[in-house]
Protein backbone atom coordinates (compact mmCIF):
# COMPACT_ATOMS: atom_id res chain seq x y z
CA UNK A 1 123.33 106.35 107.12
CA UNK A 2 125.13 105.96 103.66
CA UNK A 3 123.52 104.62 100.95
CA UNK A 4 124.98 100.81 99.99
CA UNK A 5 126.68 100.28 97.33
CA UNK A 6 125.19 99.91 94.05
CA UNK A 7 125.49 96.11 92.63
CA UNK A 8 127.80 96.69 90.11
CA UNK A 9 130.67 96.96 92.62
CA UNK A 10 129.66 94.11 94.24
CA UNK A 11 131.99 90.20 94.42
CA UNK A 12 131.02 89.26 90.71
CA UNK A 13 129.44 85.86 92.32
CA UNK A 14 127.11 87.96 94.60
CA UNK A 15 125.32 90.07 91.43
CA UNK A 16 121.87 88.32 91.12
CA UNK A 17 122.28 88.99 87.09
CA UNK A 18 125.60 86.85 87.22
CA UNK A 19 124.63 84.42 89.52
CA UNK A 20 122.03 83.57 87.23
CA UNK A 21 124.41 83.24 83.97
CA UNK A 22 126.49 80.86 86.75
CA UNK A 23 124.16 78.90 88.36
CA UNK A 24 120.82 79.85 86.17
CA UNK A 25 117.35 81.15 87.18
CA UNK A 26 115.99 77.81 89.30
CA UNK A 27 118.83 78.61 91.83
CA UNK A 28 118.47 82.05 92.24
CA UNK A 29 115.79 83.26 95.58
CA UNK A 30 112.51 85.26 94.68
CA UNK A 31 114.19 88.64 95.21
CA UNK A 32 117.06 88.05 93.22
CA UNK A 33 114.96 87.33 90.09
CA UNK A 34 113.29 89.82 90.83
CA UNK A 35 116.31 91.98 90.69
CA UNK A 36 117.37 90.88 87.61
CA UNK A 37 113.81 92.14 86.06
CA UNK A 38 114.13 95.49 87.82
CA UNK A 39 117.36 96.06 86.49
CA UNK A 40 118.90 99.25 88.34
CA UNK A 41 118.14 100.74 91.60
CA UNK A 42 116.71 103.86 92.92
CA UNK A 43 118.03 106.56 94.59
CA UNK A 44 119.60 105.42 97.93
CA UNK A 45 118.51 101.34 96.92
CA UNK A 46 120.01 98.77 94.91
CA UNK A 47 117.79 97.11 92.38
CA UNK A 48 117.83 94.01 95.13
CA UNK A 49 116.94 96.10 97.55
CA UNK A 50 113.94 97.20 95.37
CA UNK A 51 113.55 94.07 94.52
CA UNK A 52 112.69 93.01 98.42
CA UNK A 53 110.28 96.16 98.71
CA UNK A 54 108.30 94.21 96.06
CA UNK A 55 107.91 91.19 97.38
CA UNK A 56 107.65 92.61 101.07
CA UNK A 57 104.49 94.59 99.92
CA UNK A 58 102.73 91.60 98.90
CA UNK A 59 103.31 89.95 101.58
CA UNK A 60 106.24 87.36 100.31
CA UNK A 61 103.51 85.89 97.96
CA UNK A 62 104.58 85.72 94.32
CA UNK A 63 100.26 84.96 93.44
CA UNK A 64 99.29 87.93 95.52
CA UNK A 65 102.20 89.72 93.52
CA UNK A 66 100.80 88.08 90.53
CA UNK A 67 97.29 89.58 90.98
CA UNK A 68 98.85 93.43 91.34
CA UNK A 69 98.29 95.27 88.25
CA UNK A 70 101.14 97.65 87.29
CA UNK A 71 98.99 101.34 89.01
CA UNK A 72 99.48 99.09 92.78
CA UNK A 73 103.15 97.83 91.27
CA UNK A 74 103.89 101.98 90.99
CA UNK A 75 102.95 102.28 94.49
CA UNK A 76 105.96 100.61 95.87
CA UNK A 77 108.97 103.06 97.06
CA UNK A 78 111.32 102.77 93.92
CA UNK A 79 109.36 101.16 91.48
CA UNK A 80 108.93 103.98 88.56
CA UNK A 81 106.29 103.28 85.32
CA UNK A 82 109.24 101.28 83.61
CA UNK A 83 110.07 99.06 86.19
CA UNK A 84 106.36 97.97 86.99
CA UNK A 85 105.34 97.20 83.68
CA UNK A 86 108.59 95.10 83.28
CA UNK A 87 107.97 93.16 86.25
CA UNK A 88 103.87 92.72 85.12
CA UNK A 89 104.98 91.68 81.97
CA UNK A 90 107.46 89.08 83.67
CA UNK A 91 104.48 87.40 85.90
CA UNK A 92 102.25 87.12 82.69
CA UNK A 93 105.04 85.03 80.92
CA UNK A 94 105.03 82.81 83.76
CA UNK A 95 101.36 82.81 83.93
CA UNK A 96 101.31 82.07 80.24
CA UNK A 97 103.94 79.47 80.23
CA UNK A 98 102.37 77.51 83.35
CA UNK A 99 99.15 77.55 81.35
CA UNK A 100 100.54 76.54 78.21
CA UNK A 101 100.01 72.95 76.97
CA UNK A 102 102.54 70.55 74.38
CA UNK A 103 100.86 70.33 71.41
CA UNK A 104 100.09 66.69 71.78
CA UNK A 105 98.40 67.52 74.76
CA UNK A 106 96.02 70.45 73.91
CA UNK A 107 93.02 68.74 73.31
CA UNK A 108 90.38 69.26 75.84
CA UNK A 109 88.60 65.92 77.40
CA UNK A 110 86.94 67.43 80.11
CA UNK A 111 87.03 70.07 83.32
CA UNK A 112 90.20 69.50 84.27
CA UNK A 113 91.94 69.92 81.28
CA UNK A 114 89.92 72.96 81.31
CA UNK A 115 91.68 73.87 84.19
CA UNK A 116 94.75 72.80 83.69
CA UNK A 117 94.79 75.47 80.94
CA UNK A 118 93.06 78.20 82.34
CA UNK A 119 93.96 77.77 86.36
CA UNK A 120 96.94 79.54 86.79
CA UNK A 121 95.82 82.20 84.50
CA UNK A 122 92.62 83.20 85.83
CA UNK A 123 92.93 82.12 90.09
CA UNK A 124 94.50 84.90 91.56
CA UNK A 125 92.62 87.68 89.25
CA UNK A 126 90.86 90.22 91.34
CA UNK A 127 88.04 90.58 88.77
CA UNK A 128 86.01 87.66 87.15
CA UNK A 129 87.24 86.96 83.32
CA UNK A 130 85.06 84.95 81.32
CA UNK A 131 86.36 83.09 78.31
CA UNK A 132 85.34 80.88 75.99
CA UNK A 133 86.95 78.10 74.16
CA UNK A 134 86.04 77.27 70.13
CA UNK A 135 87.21 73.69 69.69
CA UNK A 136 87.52 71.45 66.49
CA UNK A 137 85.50 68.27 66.22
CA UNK A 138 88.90 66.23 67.91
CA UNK A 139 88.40 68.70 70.26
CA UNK A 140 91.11 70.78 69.94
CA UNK A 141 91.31 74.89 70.87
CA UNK A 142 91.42 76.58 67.51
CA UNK A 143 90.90 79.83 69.33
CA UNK A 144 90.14 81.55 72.69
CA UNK A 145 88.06 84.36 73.19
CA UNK A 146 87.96 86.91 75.70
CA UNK A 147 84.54 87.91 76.33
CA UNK A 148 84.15 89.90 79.09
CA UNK A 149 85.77 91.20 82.48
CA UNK A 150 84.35 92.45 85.26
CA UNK A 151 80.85 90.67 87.33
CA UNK A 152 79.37 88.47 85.74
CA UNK A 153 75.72 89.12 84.55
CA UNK A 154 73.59 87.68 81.30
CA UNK A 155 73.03 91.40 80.52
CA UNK A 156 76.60 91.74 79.85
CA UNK A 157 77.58 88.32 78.40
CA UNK A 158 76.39 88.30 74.46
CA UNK A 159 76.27 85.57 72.65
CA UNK A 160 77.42 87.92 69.71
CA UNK A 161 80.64 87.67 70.87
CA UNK A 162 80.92 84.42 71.46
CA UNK A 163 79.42 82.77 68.53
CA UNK A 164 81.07 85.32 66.10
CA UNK A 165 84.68 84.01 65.70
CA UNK A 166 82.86 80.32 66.58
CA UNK A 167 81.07 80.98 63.15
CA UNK A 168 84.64 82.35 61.37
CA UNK A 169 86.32 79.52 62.84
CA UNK A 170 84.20 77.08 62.17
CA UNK A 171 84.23 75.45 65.53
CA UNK A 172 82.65 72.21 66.62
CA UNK A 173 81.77 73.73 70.21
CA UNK A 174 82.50 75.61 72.88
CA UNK A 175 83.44 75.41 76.47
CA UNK A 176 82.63 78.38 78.68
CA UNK A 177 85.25 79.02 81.52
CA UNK A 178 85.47 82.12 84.35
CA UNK A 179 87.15 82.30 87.54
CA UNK A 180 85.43 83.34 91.17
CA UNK A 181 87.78 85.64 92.87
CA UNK A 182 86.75 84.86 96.24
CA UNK A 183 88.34 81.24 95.20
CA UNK A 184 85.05 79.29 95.89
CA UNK A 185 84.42 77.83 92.58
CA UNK A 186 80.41 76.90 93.58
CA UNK A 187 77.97 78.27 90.38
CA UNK A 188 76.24 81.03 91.17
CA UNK A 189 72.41 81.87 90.12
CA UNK A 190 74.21 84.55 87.59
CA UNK A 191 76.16 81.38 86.36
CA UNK A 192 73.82 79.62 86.09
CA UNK A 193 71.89 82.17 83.85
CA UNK A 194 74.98 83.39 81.60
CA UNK A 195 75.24 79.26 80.84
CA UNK A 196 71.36 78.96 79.80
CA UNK A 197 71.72 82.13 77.34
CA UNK A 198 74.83 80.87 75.68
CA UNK A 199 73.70 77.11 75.41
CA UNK A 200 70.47 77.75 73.86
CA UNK A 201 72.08 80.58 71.18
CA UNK A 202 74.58 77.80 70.52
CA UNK A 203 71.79 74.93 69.81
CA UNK A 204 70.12 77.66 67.74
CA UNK A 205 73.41 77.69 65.62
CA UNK A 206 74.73 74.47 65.66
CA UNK A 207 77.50 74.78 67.79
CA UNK A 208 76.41 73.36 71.43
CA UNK A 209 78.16 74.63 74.70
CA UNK A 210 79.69 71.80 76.26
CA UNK A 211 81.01 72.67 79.39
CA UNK A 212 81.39 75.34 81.72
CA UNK A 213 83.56 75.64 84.17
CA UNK A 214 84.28 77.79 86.86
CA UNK A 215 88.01 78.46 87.99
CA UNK A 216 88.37 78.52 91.90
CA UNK A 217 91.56 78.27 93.92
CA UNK A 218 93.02 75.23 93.00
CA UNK A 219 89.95 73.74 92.48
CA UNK A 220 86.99 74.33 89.50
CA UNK A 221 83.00 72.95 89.42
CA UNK A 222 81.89 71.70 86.13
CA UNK A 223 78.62 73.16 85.07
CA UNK A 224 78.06 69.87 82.68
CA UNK A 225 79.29 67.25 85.53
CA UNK A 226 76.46 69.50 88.04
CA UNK A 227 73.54 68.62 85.40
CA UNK A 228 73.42 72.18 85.03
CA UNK A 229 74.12 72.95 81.12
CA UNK A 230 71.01 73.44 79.72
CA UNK A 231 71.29 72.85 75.87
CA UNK A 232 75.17 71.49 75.75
């Protein structure tokens, strides 16, 4: 079978790079943006056709795509080192940009702002993320810390590095936030313990723990609205 013809000798209006300078992204299908983000083909595919292999191996799912990390990405027939990282990088924008709050809108007035700033980020991980958030005293995020990845255990979770950059920053408080991969957002017992460490190191310094909240999909549990933060 001959190999199709590579998009650049393609009807002008059918190239998903000029469609998009014609029409722009929001009209453009999955694959085609994709394309655009690939760039060039492979041997024997055109960079839509690569494009579909993408989105075929996960299923048609742009969050199970957005949970691949760029190793899987490689995995898919055409898709060299380059390629993958460019389309990671792509999804993280978009991750980052859903997440991303106007500035008269960043403070933080409970769980669901919480979520509404984390969510998107952290749902469709694979591994559990825990971060915390240093906010002013109009509760604001000066700064967010990545603490750890991986399960979630006290043994693992120092206060060290949250309080640190608290201290630097001189934060007001903090608000604890991780996801559960499975999507079920219910505390756990390890939770439960990580929360207790942190609160009491942060009553010890001044700077209480006031929430922590646990990123499920499309849904969170509020450790502070459970009567579970001890010391917040």
């Amino acid at each position: 079978m001959p190999a199709p013809p590579p998009i650049r000798v393609w009807p002008p209006a059918d190239r998903p790079r000029e469609r998009l300078r014609a029409v722009g992204a929001r009209h453009l299908s999955v694959r085609e943006l994709l394309a655009v983000v690939v760039g060039s083909g492979c041997s024997g595919a055109s960079a839509l056709q690569v494009a579909g292999r993408i989105v075929d191996a996960c299923g048609g799912s742009l969050r199970r795509l957005g949970a691949q990390d760029v190793g899987t990405l490689e995995g898919v027939r055409g898709v060299g080192a380059a390629t993958a990282a460019r389309v990671a990088a792509a999804l993280e924008l978009g991750r980052r940009a859903a997440s991303e709050a106007p500035a008269d809108e960043d403070a933080v007035h409970g769980p669901a702002d919480v979520f509404r700033r984390m969510g998107s980020r952290l749902r469709d991980l694979p591994q559990e993320e825990f971060h915390a958030l240093l906010l002013n005293t109009r509760h604001r995020v000066v700064r967010e810390v990545a603490v750890t990845r991986g399960i979630l255990d006290a043994s693992l979770v120092h206060p060290r590095e949250v309080f640190r950059l608290a201290v630097v920053e001189g934060a007001a408080g903090v608000i604890l936030v991780h996801n559960h991969p499975s999507g079920d957002p219910t505390p756990s017992p390890e939770d439960r313990a990580v929360t207790r460490q942190l609160a009491e190191a942060g009553r010890a310094l001044g700077i209480p723990v006031l929430d922590h909240v646990i990123v499920g999909d499309g849904s969170w549990r509020s450790l502070a609205e459970d009567g579970g933060l001890v010391g917040g």
